[in-house]
C-alpha atoms as a PDB file:
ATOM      1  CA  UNK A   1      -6.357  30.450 -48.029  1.00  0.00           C
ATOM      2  CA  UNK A   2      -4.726  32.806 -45.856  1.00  0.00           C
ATOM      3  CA  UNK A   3      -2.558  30.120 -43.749  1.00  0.00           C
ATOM      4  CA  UNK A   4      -1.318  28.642 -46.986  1.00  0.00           C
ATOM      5  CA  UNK A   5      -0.587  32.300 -48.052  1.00  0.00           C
ATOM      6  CA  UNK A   6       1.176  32.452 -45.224  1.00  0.00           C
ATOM      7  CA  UNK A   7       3.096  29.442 -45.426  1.00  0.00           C
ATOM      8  CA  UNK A   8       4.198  30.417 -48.772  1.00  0.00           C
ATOM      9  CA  UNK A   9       5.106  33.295 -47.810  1.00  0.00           C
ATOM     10  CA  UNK A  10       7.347  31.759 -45.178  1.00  0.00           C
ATOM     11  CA  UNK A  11       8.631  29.121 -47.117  1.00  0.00           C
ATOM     12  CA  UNK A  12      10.562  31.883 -49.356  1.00  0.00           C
ATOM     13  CA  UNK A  13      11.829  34.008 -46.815  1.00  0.00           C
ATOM     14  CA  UNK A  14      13.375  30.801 -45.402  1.00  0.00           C
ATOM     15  CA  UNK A  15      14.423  29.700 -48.688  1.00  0.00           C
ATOM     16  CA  UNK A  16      16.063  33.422 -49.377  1.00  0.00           C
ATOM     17  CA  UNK A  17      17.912  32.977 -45.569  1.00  0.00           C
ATOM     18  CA  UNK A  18      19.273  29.796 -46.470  1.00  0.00           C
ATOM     19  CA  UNK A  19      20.488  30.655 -49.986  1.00  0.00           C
ATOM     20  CA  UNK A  20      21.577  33.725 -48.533  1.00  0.00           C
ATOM     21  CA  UNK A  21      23.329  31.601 -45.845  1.00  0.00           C
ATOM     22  CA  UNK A  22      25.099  29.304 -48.516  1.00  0.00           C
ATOM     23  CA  UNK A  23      26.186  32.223 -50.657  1.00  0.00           C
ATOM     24  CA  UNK A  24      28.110  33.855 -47.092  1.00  0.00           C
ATOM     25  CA  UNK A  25      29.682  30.327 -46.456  1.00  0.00           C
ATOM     26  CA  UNK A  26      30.720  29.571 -49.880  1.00  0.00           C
ATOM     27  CA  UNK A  27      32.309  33.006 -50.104  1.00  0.00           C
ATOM     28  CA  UNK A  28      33.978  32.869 -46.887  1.00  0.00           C
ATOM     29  CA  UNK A  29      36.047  29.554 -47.670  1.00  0.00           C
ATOM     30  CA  UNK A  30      39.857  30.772 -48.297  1.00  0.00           C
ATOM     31  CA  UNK A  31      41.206  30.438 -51.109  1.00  0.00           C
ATOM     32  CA  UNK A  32      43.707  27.998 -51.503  1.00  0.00           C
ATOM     33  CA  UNK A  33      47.295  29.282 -52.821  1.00  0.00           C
ATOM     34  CA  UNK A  34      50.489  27.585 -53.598  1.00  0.00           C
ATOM     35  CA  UNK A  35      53.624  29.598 -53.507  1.00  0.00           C
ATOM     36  CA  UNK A  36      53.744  29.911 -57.508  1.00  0.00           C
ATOM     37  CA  UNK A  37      50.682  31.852 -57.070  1.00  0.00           C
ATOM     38  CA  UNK A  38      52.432  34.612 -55.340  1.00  0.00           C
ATOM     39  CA  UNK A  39      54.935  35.842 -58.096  1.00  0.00           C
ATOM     40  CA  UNK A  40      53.235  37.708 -60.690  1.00  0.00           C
ATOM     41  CA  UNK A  41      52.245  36.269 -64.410  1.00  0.00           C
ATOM     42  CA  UNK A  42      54.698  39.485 -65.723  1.00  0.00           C
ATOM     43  CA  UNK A  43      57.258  38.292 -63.425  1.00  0.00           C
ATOM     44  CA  UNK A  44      57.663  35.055 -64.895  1.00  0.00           C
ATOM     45  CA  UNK A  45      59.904  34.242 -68.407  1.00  0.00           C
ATOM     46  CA  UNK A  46      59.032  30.873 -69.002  1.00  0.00           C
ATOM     47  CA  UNK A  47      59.686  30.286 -72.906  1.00  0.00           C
ATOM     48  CA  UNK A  48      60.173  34.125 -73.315  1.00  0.00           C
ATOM     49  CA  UNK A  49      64.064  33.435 -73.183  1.00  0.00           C
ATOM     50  CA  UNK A  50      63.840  31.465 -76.487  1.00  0.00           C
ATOM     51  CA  UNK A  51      62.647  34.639 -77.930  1.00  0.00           C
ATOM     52  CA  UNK A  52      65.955  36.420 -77.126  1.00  0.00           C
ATOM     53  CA  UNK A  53      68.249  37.085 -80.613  1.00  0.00           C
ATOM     54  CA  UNK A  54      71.535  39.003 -80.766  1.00  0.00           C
ATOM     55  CA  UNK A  55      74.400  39.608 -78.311  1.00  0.00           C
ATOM     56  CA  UNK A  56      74.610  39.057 -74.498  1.00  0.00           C
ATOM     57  CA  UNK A  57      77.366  41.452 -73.107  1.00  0.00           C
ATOM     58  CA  UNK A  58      76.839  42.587 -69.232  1.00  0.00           C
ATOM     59  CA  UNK A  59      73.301  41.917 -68.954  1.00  0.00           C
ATOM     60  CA  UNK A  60      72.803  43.973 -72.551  1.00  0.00           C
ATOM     61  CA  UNK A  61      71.622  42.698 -75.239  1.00  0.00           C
ATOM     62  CA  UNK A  62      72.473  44.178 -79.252  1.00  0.00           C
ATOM     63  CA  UNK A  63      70.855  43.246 -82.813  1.00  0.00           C
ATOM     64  CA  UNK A  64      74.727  43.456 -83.841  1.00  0.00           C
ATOM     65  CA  UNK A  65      77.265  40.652 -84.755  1.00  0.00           C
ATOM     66  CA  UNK A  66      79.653  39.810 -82.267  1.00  0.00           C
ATOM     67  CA  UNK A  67      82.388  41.689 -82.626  1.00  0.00           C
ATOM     68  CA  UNK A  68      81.210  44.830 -84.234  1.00  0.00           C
ATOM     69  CA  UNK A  69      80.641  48.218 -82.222  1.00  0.00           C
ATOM     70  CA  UNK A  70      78.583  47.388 -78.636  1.00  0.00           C
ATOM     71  CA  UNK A  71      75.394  49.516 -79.185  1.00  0.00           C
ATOM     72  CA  UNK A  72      73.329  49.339 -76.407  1.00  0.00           C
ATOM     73  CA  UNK A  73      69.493  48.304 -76.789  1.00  0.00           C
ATOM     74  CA  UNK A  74      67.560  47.080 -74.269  1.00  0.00           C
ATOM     75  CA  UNK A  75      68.187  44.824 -71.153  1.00  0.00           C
ATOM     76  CA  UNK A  76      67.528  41.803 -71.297  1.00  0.00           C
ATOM     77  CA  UNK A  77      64.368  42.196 -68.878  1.00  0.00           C
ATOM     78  CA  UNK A  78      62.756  45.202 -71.151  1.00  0.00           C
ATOM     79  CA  UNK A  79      63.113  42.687 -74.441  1.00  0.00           C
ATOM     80  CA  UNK A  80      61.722  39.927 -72.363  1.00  0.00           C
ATOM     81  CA  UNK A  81      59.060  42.275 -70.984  1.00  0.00           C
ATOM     82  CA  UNK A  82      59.764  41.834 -67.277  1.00  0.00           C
ATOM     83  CA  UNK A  83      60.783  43.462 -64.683  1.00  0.00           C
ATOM     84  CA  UNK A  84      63.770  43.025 -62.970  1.00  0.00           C
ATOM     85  CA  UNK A  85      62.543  43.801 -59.306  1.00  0.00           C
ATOM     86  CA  UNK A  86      60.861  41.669 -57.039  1.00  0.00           C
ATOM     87  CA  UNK A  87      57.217  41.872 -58.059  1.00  0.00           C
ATOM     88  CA  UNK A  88      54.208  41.039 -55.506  1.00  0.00           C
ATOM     89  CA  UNK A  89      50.365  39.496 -56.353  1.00  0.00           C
ATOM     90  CA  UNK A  90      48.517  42.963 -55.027  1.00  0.00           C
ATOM     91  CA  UNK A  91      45.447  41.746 -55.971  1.00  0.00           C
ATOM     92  CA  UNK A  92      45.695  38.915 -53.277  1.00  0.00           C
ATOM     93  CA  UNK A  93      46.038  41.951 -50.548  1.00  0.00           C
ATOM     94  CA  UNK A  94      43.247  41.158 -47.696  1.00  0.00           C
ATOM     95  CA  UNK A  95      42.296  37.996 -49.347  1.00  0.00           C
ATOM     96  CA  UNK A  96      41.463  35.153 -46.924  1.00  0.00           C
ATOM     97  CA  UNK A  97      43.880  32.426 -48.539  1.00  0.00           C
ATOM     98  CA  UNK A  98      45.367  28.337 -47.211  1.00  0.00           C
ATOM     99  CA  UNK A  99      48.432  28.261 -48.451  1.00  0.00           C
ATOM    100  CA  UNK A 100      51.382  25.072 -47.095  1.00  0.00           C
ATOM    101  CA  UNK A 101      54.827  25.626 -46.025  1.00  0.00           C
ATOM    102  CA  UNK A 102      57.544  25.132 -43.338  1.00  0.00           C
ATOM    103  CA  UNK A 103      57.700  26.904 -40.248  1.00  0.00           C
ATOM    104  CA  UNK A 104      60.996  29.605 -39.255  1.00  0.00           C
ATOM    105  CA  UNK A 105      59.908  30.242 -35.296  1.00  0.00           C
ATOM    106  CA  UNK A 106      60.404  33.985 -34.649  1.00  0.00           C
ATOM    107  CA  UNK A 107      58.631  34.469 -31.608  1.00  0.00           C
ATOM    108  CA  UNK A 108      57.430  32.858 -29.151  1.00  0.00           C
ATOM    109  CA  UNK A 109      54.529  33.146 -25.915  1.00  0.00           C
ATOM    110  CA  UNK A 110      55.655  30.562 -23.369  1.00  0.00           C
ATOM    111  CA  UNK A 111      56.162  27.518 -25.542  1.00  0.00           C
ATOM    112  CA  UNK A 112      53.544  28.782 -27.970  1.00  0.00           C
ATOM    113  CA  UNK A 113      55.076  30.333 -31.881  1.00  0.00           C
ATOM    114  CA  UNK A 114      53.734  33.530 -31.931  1.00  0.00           C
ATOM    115  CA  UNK A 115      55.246  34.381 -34.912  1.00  0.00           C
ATOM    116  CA  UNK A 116      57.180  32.743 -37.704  1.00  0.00           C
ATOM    117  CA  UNK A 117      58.198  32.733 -40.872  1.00  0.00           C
ATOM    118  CA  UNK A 118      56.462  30.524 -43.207  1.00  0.00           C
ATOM    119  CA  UNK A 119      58.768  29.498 -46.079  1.00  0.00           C
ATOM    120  CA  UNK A 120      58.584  27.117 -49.261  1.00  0.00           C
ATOM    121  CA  UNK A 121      61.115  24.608 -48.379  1.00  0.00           C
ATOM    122  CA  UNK A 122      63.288  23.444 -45.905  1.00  0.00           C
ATOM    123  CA  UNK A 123      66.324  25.504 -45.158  1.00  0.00           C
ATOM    124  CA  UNK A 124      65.126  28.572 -46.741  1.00  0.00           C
ATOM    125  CA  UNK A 125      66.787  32.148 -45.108  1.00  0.00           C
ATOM    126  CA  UNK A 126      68.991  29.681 -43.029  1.00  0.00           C
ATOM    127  CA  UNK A 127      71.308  29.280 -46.703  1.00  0.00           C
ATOM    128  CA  UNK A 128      72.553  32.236 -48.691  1.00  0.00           C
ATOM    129  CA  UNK A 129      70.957  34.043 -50.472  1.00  0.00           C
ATOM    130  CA  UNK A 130      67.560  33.792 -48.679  1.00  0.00           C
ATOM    131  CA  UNK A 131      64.149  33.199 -51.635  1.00  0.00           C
ATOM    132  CA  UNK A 132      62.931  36.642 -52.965  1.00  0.00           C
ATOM    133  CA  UNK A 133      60.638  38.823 -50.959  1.00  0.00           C
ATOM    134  CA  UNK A 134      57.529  37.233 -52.808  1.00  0.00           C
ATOM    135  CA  UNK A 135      58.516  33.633 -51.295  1.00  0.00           C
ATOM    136  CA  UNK A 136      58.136  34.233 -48.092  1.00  0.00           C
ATOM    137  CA  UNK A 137      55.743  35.175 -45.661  1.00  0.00           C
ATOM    138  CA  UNK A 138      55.489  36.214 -41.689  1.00  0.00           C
ATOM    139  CA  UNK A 139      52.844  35.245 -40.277  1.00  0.00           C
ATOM    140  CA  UNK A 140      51.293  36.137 -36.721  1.00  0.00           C
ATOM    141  CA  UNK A 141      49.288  33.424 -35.064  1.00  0.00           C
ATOM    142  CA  UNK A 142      47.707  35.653 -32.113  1.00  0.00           C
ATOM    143  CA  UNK A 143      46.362  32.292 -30.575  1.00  0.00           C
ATOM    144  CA  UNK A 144      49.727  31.300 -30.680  1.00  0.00           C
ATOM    145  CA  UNK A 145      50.825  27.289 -32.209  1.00  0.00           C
ATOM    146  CA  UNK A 146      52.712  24.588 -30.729  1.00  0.00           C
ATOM    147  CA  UNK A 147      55.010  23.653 -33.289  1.00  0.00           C
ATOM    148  CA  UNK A 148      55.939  20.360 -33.183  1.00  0.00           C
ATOM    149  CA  UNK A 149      59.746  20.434 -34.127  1.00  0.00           C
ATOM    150  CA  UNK A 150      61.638  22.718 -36.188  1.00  0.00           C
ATOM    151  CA  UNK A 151      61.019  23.109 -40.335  1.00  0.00           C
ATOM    152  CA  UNK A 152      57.592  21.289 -38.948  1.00  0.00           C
ATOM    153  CA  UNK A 153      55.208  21.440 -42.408  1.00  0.00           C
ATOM    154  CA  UNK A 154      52.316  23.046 -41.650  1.00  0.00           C
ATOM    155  CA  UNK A 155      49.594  24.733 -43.623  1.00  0.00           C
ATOM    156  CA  UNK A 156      48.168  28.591 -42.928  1.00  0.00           C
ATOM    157  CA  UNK A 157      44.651  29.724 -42.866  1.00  0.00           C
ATOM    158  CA  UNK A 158      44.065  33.897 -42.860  1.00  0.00           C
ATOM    159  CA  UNK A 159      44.016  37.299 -44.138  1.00  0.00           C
ATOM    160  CA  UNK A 160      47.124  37.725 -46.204  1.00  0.00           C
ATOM    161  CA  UNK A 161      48.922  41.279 -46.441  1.00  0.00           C
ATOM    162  CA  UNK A 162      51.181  42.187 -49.292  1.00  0.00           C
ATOM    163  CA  UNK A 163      53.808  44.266 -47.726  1.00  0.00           C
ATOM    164  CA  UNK A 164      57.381  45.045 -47.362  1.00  0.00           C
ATOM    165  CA  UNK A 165      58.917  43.767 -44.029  1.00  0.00           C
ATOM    166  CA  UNK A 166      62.655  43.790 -43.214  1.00  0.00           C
ATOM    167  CA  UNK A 167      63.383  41.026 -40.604  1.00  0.00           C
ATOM    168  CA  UNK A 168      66.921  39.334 -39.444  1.00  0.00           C
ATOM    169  CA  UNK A 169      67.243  36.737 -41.927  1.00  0.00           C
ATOM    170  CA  UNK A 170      65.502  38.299 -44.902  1.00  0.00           C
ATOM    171  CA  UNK A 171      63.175  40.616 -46.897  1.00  0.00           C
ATOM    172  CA  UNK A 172      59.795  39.524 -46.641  1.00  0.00           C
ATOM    173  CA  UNK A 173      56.757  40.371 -49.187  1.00  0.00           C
ATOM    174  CA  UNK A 174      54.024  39.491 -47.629  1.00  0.00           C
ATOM    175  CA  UNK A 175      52.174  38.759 -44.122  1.00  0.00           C
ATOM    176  CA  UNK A 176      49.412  37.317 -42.354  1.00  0.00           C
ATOM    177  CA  UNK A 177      47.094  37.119 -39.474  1.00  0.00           C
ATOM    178  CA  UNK A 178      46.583  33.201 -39.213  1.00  0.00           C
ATOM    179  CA  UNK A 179      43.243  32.296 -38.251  1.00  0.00           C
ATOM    180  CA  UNK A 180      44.302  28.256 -38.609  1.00  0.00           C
ATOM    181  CA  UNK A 181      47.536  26.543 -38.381  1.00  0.00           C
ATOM    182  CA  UNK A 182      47.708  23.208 -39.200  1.00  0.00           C
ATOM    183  CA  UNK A 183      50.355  20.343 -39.089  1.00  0.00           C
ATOM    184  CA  UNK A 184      50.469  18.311 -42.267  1.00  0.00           C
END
């Protein structure tokens, strides 16, 4: 009786390890983002435009008639209900996340990218005006990555930052410390 006690016994604290186990591995996976996901819900208009009535005069908009006396209102962003800055996803700051892009080499250790730019399409901060701060990202790769050939697609694995980083060729919202870099 007591071996079998025992055994049961056992048997659960293995079973509590492994769910335990599963629970750390399922939470650790990174979640995977595209680069829609990094502009805000608020920051988006969508169909919201259609909802616009009145007069349009240097970014203004009036309930009067064309024509009659220019009252000011509201801008077109407060009537929308949007903001007219760059706006950021905060609540993906220090979130493990996989999100696919190209590659803008920044810096390199011997023929290694230590650093780059990832960016949503091909071309982007090369042509004016570079994307908005929230579509693009620089990314340190510690272990360093050998890219391939330049605008190479790739995909990024790690802890993404939401911050404010002036570099040559643009603004940039948001960083990370890759973990994986992977051609695609």
């Amino acid at each position: 009786m007591q071996g079998r006690l025992k055994n049961l016994v056992l048997a659960g604290a293995l079973g509590a390890a492994m769910s335990l186990t599963a629970g750390v591995s399922a939470n650790a996976a990174p979640l995977p983002i595209t680069w829609a996901d990094l502009v805000p819900a608020s920051a988006v208009i969508g169909d919201k435009v259609h909802e616009l009535t009145g007069t349009v005069a240097h970014n203004q908009v009036t309930t009067e008639a064309e024509g009659a006396a220019v009252v000011q209102t509201q801008t077109i962003e407060e009537m929308l209900g949007i903001s007219s800055g760059v706006a950021f996803r905060n609540d993906l700051d220090n979130k493990d996340v996989k999100i696919s892009g190209y590659i803008l080499p920044l810096a390199f250790d011997g023929s290694k990218v230590t650093k780059f730019l990832l960016v949503p399409f091909v071309g982007a901060c090369i042509h004016v005006p570079a994307p908005p701060a929230n579509q693009l990202m620089l990314v340190d790769v510690p272990q360093g990555y050998n890219m391939a050939e330049l605008w190479e697609a790739i995909s990024v694995t790690g802890t993404l930052s939401v911050a404010g980083i002036s570099t040559e060729l643009a603004q940039v919202g948001y960083s990370m410390k890759a973990s994986a870099v992977q051609h695609l």
